[in-house]
N, C-alpha and C. Protein backbone atom coordinates (compact mmCIF):
# COMPACT_ATOMS: atom_id res chain seq x y z
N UNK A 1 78.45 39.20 58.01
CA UNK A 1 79.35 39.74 57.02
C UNK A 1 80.78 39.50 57.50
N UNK A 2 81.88 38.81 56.49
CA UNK A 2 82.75 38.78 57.09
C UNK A 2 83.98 39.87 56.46
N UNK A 3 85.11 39.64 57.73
CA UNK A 3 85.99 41.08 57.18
C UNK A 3 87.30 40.59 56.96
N UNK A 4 87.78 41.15 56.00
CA UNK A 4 89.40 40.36 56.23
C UNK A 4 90.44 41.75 55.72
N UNK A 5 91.26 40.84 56.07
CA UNK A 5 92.61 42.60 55.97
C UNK A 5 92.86 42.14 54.06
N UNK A 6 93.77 43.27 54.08
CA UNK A 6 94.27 43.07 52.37
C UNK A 6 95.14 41.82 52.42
N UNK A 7 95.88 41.87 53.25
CA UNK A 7 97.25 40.57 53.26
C UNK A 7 95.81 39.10 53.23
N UNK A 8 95.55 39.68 54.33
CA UNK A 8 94.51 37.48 54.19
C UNK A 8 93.96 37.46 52.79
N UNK A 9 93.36 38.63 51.98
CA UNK A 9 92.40 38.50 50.92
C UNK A 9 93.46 38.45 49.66
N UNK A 10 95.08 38.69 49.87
CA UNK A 10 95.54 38.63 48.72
C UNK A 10 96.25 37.08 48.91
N UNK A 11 96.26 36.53 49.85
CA UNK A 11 96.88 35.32 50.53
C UNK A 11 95.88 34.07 49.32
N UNK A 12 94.34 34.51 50.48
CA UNK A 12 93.26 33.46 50.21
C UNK A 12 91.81 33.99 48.89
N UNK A 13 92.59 34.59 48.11
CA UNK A 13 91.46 35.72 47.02
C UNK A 13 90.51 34.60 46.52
N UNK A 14 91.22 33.10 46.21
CA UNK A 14 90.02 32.41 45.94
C UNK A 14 88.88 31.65 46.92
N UNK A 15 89.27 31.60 48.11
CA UNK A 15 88.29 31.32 48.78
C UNK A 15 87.16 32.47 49.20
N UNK A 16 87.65 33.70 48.95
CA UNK A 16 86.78 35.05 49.12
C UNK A 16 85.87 35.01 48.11
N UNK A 17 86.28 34.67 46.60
CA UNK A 17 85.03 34.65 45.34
C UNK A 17 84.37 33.35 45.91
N UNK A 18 84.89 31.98 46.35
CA UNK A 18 83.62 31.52 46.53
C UNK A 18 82.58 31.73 47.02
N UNK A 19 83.53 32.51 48.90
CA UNK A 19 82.30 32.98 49.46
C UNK A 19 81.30 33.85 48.83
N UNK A 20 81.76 34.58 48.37
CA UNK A 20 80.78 35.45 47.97
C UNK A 20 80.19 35.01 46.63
N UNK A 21 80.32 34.19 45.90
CA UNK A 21 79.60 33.51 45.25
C UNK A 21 78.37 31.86 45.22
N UNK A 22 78.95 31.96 47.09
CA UNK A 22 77.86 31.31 47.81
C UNK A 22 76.45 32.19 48.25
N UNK A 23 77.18 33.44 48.19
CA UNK A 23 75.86 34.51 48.41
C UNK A 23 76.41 35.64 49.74
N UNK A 24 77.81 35.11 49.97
CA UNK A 24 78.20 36.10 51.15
C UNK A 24 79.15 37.02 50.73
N UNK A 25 78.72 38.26 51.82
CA UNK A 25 79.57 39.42 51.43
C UNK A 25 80.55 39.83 52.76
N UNK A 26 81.79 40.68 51.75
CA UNK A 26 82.36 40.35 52.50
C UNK A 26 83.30 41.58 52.43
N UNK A 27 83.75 42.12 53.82
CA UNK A 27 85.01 43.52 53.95
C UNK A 27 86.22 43.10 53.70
N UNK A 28 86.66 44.33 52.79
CA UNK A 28 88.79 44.33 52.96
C UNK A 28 88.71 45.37 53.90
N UNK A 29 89.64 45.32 54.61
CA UNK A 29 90.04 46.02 55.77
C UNK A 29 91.54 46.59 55.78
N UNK A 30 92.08 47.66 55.84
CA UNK A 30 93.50 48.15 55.95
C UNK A 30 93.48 49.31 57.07
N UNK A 31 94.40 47.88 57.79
CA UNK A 31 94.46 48.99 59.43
C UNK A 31 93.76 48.89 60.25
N UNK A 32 92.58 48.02 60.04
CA UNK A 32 90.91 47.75 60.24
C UNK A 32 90.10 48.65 59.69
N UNK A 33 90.16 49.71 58.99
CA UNK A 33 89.05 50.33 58.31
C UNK A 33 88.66 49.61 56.74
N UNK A 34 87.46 50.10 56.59
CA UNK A 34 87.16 49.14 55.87
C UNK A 34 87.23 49.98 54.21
N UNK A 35 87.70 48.94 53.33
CA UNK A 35 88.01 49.86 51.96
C UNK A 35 87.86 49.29 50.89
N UNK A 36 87.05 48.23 50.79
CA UNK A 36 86.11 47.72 49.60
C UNK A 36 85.23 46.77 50.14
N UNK A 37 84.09 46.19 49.42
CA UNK A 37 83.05 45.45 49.81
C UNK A 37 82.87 45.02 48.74
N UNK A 38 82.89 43.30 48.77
CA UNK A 38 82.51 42.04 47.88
C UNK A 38 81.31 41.53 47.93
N UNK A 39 80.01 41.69 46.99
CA UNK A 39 79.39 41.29 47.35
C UNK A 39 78.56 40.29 46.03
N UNK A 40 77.86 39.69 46.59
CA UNK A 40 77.41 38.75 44.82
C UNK A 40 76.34 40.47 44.03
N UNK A 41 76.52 40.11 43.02
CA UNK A 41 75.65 41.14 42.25
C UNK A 41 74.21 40.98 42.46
N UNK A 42 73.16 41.91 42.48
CA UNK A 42 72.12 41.58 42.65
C UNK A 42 71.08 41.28 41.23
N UNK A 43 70.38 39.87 42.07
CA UNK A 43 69.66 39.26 40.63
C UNK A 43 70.50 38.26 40.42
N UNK A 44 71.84 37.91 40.98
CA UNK A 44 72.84 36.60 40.92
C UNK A 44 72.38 35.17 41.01
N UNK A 45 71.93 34.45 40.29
CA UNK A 45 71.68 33.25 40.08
C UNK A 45 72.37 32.23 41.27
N UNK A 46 71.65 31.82 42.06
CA UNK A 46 72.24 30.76 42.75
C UNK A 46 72.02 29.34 42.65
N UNK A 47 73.21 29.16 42.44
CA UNK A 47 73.56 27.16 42.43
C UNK A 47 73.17 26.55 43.50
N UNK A 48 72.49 25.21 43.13
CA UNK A 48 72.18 24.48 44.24
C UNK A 48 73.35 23.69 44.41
N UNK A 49 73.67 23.03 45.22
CA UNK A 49 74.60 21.74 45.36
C UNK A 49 74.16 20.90 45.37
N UNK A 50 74.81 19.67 44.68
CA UNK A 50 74.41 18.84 43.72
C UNK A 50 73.47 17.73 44.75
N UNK A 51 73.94 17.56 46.12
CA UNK A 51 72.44 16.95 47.02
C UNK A 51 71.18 17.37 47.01
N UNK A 52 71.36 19.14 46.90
CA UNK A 52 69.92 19.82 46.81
C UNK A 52 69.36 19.71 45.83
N UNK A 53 70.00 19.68 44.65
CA UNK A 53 69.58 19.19 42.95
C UNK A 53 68.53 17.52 43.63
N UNK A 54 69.46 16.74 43.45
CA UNK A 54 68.96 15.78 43.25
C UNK A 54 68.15 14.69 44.34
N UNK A 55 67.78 15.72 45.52
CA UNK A 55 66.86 15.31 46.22
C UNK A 55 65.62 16.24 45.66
N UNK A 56 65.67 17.12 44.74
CA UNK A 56 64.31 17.71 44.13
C UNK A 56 63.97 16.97 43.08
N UNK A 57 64.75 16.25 42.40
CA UNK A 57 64.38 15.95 40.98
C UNK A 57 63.46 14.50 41.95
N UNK A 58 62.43 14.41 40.71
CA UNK A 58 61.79 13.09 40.75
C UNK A 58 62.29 11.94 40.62
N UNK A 59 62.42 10.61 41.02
CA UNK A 59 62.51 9.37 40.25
C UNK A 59 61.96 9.13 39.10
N UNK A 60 63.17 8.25 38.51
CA UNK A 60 62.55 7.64 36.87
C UNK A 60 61.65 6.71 37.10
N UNK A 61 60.92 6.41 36.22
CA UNK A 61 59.44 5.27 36.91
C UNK A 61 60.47 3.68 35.88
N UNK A 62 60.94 4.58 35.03
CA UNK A 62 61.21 3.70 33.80
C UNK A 62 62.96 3.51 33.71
N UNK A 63 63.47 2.23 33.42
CA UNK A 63 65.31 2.78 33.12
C UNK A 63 65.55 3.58 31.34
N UNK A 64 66.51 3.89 31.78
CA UNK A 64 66.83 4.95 30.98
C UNK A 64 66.76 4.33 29.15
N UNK A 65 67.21 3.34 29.59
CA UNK A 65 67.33 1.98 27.93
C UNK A 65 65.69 2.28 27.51
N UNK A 66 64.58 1.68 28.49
CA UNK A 66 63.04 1.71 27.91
C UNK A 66 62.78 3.36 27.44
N UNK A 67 63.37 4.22 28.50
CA UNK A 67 62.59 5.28 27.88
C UNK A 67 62.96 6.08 26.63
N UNK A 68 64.31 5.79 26.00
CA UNK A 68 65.13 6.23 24.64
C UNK A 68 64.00 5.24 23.84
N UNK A 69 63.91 3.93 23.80
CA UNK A 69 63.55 2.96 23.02
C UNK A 69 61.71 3.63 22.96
N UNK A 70 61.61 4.00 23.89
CA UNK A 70 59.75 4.52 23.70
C UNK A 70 59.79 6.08 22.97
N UNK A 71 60.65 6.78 23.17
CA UNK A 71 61.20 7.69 22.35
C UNK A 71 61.16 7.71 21.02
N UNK A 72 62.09 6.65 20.97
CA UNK A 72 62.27 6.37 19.26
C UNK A 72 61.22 5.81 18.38
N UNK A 73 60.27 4.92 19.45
CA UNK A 73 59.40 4.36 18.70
C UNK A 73 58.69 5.25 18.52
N UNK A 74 58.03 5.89 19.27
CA UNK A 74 56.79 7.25 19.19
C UNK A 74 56.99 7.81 17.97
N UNK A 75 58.71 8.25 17.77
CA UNK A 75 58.74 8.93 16.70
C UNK A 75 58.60 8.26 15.12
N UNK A 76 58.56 7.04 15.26
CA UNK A 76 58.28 6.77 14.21
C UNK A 76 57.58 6.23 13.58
N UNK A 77 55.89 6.52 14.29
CA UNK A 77 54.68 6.56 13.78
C UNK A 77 54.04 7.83 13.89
């Protein structure tokens, strides 16, 4: 968990929503005590990044031109 004072979090506020919209949570601190907590909501949908996407997806067997054109034909019988 990371902690940051009010000055860093009003400095860097958008790198704080990413973190925590990477899935990390995170302290404001004033004085060092701690006086709010950021955290993703629970049940928050997480994004893959776009390497993790597309090392899951399958290969096309077919290019993209044949498989519209087998598409279209199907549909029109």
């Amino acid at each position: 968990m990371r902690r940051v004072s009010i000055t860093e979090a009003r400095r860097e506020w958008s790198k704080l929503l990413a973190a925590v919209e990477a899935g990390e949570s995170v302290i404001i601190t004033r004085y060092g005590k701690p006086v709010a907590h950021l955290a993703p909501p629970k049940g928050a949908a997480r994004f893959l990044d776009r390497a993790s996407l597309r090392a899951g997806m399958p290969l096309m067997r077919e290019s993209a031109g044949e498989f519209i054109r087998k598409l279209r034909d199907d549909e029109r019988y």
